[in-house]
PDB file of N, CA and C in Angstrom:
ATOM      1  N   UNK A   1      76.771  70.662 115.643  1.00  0.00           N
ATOM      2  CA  UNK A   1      77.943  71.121 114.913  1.00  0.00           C
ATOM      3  C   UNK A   1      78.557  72.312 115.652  1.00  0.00           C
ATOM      4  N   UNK A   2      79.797  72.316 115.953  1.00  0.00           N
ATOM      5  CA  UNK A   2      80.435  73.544 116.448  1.00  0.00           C
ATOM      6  C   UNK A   2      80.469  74.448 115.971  1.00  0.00           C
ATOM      7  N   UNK A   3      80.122  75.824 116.386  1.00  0.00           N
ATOM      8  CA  UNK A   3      80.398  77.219 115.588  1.00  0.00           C
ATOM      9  C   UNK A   3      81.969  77.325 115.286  1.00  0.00           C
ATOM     10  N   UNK A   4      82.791  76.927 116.115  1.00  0.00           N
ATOM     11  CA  UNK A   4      84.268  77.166 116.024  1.00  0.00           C
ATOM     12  C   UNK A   4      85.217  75.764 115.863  1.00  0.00           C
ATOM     13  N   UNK A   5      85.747  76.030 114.624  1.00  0.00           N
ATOM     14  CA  UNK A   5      86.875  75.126 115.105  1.00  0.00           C
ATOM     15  C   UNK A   5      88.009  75.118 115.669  1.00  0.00           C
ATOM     16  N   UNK A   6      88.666  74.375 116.423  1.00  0.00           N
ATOM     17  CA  UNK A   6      89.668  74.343 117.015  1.00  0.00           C
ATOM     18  C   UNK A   6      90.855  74.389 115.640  1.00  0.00           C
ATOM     19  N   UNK A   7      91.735  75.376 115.964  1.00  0.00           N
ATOM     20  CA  UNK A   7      92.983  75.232 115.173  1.00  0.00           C
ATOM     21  C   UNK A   7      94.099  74.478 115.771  1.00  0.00           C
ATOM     22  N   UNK A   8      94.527  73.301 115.091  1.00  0.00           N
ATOM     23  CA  UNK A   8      95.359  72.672 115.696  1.00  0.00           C
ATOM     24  C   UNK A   8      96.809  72.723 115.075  1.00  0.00           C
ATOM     25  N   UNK A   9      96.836  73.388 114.316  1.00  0.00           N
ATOM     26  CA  UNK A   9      98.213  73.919 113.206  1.00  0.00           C
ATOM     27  C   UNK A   9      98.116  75.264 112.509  1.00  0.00           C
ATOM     28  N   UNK A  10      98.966  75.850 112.994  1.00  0.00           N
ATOM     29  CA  UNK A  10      99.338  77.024 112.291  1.00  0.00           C
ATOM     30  C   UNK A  10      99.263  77.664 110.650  1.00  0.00           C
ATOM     31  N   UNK A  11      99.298  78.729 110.725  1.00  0.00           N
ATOM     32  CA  UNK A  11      99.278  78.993 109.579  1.00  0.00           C
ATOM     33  C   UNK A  11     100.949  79.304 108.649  1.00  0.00           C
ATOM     34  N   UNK A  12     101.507  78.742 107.840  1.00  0.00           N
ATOM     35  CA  UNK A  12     102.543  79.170 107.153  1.00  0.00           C
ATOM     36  C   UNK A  12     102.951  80.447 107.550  1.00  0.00           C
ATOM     37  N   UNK A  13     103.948  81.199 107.810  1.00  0.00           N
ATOM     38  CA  UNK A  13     104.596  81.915 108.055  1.00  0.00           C
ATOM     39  C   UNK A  13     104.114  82.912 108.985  1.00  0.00           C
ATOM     40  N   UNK A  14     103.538  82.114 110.144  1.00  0.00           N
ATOM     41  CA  UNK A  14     102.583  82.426 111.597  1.00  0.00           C
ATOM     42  C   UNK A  14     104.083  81.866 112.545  1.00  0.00           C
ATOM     43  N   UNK A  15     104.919  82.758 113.272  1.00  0.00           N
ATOM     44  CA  UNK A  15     105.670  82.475 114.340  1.00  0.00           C
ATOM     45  C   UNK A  15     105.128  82.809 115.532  1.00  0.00           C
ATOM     46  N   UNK A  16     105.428  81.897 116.810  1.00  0.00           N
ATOM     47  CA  UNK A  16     105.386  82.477 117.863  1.00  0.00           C
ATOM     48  C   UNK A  16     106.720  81.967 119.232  1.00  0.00           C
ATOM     49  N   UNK A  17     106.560  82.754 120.465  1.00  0.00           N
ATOM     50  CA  UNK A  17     107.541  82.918 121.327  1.00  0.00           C
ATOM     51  C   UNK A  17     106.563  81.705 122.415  1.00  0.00           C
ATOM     52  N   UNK A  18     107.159  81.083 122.314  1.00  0.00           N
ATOM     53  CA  UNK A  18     106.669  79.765 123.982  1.00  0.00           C
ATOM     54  C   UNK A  18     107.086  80.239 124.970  1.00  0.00           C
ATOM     55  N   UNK A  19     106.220  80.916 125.936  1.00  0.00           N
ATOM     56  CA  UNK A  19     106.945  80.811 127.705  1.00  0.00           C
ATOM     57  C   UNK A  19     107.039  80.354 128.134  1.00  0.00           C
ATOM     58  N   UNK A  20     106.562  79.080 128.248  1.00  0.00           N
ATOM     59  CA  UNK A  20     106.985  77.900 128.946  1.00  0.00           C
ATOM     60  C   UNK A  20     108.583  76.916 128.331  1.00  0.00           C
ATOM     61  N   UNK A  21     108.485  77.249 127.346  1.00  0.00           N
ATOM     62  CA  UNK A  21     109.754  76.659 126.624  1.00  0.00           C
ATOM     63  C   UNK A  21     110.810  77.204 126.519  1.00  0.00           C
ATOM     64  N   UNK A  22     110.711  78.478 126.244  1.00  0.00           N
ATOM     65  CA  UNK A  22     111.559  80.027 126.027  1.00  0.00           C
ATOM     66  C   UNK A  22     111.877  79.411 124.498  1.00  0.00           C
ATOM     67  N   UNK A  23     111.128  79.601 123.739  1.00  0.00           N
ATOM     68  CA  UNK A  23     111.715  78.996 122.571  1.00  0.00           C
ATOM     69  C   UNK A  23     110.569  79.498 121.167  1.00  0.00           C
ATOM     70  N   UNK A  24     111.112  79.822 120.245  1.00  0.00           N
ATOM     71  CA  UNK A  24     110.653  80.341 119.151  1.00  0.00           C
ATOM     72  C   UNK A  24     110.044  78.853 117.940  1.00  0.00           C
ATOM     73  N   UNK A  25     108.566  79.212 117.998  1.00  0.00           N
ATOM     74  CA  UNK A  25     108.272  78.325 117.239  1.00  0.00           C
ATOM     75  C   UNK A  25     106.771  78.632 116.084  1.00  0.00           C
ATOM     76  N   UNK A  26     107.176  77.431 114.545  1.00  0.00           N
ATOM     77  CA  UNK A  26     106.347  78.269 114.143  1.00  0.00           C
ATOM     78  C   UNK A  26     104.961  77.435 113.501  1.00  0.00           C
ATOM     79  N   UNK A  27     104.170  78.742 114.243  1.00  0.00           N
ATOM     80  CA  UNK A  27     102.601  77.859 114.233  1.00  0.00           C
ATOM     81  C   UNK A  27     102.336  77.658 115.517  1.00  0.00           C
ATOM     82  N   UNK A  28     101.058  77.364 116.057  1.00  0.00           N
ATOM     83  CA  UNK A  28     100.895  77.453 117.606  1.00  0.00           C
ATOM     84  C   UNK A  28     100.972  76.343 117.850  1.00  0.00           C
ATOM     85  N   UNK A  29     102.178  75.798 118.284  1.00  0.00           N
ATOM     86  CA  UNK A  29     102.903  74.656 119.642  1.00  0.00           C
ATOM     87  C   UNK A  29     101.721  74.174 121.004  1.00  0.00           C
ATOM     88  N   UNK A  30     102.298  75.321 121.284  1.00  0.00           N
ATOM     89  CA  UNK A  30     102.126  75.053 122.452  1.00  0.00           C
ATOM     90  C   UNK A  30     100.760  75.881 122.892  1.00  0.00           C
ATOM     91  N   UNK A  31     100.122  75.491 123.981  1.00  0.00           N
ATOM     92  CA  UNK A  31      98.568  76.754 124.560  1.00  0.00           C
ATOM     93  C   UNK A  31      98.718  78.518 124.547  1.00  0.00           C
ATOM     94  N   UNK A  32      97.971  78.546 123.959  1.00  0.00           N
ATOM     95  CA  UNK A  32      97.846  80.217 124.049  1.00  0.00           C
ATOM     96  C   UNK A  32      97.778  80.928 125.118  1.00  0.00           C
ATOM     97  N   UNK A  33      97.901  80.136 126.388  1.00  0.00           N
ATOM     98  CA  UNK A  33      98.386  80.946 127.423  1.00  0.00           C
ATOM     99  C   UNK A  33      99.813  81.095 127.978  1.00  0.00           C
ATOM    100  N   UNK A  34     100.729  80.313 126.993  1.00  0.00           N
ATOM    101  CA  UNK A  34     101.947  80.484 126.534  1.00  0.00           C
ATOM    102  C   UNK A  34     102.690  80.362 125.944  1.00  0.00           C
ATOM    103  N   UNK A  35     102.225  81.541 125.306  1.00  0.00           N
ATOM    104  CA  UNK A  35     102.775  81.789 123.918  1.00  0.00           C
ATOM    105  C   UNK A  35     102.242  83.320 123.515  1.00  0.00           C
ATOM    106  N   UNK A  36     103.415  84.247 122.800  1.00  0.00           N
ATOM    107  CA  UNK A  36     103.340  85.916 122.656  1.00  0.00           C
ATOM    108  C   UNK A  36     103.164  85.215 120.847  1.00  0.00           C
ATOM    109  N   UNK A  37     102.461  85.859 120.149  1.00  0.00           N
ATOM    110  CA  UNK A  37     102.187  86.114 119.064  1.00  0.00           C
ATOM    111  C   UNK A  37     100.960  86.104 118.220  1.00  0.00           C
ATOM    112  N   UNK A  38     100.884  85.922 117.020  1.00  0.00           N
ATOM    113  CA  UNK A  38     101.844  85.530 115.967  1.00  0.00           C
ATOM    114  C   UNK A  38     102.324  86.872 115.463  1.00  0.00           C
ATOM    115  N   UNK A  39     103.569  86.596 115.169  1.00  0.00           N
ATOM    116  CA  UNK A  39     104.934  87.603 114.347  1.00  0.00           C
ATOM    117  C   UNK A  39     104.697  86.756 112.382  1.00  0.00           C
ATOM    118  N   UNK A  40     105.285  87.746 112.222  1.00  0.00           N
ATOM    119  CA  UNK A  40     105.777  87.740 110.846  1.00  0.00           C
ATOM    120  C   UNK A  40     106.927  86.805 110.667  1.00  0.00           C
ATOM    121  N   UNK A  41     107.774  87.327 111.104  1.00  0.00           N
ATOM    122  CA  UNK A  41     109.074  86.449 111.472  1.00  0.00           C
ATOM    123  C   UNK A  41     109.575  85.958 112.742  1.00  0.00           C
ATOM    124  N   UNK A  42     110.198  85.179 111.657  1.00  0.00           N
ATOM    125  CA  UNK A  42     111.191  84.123 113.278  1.00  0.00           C
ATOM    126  C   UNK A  42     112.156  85.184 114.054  1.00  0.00           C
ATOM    127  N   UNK A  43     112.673  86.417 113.508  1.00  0.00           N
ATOM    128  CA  UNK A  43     113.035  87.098 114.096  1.00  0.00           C
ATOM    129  C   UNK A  43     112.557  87.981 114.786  1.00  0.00           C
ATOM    130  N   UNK A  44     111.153  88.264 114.591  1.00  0.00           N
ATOM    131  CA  UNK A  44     110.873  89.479 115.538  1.00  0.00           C
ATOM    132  C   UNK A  44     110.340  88.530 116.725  1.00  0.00           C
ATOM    133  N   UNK A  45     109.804  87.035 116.541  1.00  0.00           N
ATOM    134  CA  UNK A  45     109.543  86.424 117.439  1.00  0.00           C
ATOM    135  C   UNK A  45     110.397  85.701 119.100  1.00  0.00           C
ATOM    136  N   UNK A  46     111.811  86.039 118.149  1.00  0.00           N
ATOM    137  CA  UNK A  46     113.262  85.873 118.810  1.00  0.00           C
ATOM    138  C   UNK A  46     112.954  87.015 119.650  1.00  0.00           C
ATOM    139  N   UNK A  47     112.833  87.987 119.534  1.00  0.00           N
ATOM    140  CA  UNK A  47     112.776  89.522 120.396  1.00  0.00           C
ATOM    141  C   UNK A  47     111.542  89.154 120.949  1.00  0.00           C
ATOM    142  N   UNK A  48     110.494  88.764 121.107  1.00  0.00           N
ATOM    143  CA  UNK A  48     109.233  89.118 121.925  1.00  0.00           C
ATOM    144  C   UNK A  48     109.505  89.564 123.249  1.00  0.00           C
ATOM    145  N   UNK A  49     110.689  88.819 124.198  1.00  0.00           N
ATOM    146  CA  UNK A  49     110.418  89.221 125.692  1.00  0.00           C
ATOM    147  C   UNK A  49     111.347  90.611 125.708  1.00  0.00           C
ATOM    148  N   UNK A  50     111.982  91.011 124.923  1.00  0.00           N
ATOM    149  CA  UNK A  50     112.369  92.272 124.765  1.00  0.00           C
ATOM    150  C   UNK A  50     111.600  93.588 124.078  1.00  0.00           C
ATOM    151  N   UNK A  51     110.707  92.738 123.395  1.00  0.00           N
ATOM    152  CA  UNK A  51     109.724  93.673 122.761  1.00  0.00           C
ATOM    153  C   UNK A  51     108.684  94.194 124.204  1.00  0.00           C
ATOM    154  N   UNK A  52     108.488  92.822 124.957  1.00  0.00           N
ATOM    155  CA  UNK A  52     107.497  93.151 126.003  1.00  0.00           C
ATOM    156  C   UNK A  52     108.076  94.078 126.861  1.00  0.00           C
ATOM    157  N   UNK A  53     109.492  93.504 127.331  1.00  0.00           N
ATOM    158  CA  UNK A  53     109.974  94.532 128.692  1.00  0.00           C
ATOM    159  C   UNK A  53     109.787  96.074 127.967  1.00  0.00           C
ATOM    160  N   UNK A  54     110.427  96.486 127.003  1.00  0.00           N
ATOM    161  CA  UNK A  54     110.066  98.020 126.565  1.00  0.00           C
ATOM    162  C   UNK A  54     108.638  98.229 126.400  1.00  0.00           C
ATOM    163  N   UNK A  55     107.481  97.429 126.018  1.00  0.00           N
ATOM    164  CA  UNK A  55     106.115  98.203 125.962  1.00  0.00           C
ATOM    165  C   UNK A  55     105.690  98.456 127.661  1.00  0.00           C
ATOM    166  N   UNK A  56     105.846  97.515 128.542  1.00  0.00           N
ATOM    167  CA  UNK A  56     106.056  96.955 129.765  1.00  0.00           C
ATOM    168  C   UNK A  56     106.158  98.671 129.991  1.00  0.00           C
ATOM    169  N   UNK A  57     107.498  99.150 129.763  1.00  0.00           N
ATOM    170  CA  UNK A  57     108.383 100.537 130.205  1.00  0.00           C
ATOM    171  C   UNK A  57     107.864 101.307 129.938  1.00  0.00           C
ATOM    172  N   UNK A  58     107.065 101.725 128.857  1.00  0.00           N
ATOM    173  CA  UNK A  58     106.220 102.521 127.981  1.00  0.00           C
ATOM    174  C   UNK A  58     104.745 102.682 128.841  1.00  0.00           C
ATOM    175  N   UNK A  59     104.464 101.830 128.981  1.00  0.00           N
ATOM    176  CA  UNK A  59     103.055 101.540 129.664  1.00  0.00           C
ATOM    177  C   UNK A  59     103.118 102.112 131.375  1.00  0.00           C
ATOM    178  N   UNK A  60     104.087 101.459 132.032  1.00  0.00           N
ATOM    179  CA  UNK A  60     104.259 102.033 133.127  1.00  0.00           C
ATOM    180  C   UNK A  60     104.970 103.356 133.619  1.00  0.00           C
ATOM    181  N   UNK A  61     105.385 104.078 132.562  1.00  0.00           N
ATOM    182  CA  UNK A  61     105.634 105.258 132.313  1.00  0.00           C
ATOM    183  C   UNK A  61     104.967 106.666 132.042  1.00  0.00           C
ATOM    184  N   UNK A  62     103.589 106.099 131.021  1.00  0.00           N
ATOM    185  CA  UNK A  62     103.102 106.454 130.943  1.00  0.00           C
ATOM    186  C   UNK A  62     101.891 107.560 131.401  1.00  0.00           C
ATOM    187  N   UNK A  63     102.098 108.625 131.496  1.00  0.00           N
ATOM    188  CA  UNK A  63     100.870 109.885 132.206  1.00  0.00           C
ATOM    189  C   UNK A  63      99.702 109.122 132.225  1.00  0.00           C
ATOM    190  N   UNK A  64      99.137 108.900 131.318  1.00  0.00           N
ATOM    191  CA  UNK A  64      97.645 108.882 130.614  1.00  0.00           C
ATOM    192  C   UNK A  64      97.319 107.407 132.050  1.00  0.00           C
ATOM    193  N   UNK A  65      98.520 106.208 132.375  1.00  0.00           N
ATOM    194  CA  UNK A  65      98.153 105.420 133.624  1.00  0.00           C
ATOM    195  C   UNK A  65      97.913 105.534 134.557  1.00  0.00           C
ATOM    196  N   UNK A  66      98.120 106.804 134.917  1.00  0.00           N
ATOM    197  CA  UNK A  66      98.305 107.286 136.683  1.00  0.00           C
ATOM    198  C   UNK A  66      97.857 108.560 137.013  1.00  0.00           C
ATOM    199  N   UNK A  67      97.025 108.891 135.976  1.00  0.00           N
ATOM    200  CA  UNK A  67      96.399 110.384 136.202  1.00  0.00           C
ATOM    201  C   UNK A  67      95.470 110.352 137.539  1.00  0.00           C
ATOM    202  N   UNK A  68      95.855 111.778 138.217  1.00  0.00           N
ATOM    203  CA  UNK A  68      95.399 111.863 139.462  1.00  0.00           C
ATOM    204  C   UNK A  68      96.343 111.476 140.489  1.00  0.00           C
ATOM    205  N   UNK A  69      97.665 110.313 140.088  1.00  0.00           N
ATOM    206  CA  UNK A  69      98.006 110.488 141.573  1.00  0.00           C
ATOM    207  C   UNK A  69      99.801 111.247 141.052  1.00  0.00           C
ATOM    208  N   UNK A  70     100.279 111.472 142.385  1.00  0.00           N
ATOM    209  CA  UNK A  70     101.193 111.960 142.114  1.00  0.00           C
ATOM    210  C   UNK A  70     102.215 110.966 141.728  1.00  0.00           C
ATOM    211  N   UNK A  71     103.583 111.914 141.371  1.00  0.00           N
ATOM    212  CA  UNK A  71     104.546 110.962 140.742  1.00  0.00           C
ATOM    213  C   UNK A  71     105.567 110.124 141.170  1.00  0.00           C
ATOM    214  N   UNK A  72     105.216 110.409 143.110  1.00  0.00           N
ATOM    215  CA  UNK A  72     106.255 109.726 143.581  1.00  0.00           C
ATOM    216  C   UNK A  72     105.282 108.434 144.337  1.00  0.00           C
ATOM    217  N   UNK A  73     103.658 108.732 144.033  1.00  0.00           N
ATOM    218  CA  UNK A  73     102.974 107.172 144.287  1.00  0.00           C
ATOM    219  C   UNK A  73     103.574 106.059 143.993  1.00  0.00           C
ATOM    220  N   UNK A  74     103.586 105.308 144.913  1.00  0.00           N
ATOM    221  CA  UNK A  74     103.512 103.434 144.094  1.00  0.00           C
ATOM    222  C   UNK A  74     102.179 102.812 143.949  1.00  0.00           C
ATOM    223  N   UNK A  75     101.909 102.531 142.919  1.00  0.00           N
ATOM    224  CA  UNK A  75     100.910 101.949 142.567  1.00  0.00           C
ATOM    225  C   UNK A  75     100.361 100.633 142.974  1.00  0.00           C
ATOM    226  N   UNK A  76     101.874 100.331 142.894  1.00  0.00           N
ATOM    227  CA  UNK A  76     101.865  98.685 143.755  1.00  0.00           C
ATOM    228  C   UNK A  76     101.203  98.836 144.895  1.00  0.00           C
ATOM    229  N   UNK A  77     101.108  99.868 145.722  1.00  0.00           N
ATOM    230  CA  UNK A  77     101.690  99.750 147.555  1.00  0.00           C
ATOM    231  C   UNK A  77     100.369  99.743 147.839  1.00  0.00           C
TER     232      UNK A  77
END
């Protein structure tokens, strides 16, 4: 017997954002490796890749990421 079951349908008022689709849908569609959620609403799920680019901004902005080097490092490089 499996410890886990597979969920193959969502839960009622469970939205999420498809990256592969670019498309707002509700209940998990599509694989959880693309797909941002679950939201509350169909609207905040509409915003996800805008929600991301600002945490995205936040995160890479952030002191507490880059302590120790200076501020004109690239991190990338």
């Amino acid at each position: 017997m499996a410890l886990f079951k597979k969920r193959t349908a969502g839960k009622p008022g469970e939205w999420y954002y498809c990256l592969e689709h670019k498309k707002v849908e509700e209940g998990p569609e599509c694989p959880a490796k693309n797909r941002f959620g679950p939201y509350t609403s169909r609207e905040e799920a509409s915003h996800a890749m805008e929600t991301a680019r600002e945490r995205n901004l936040e995160w890479e902005t952030d002191p507490r990421w880059h302590e120790g080097k200076s501020p004109d490092q690239n991190p990338e490089a």
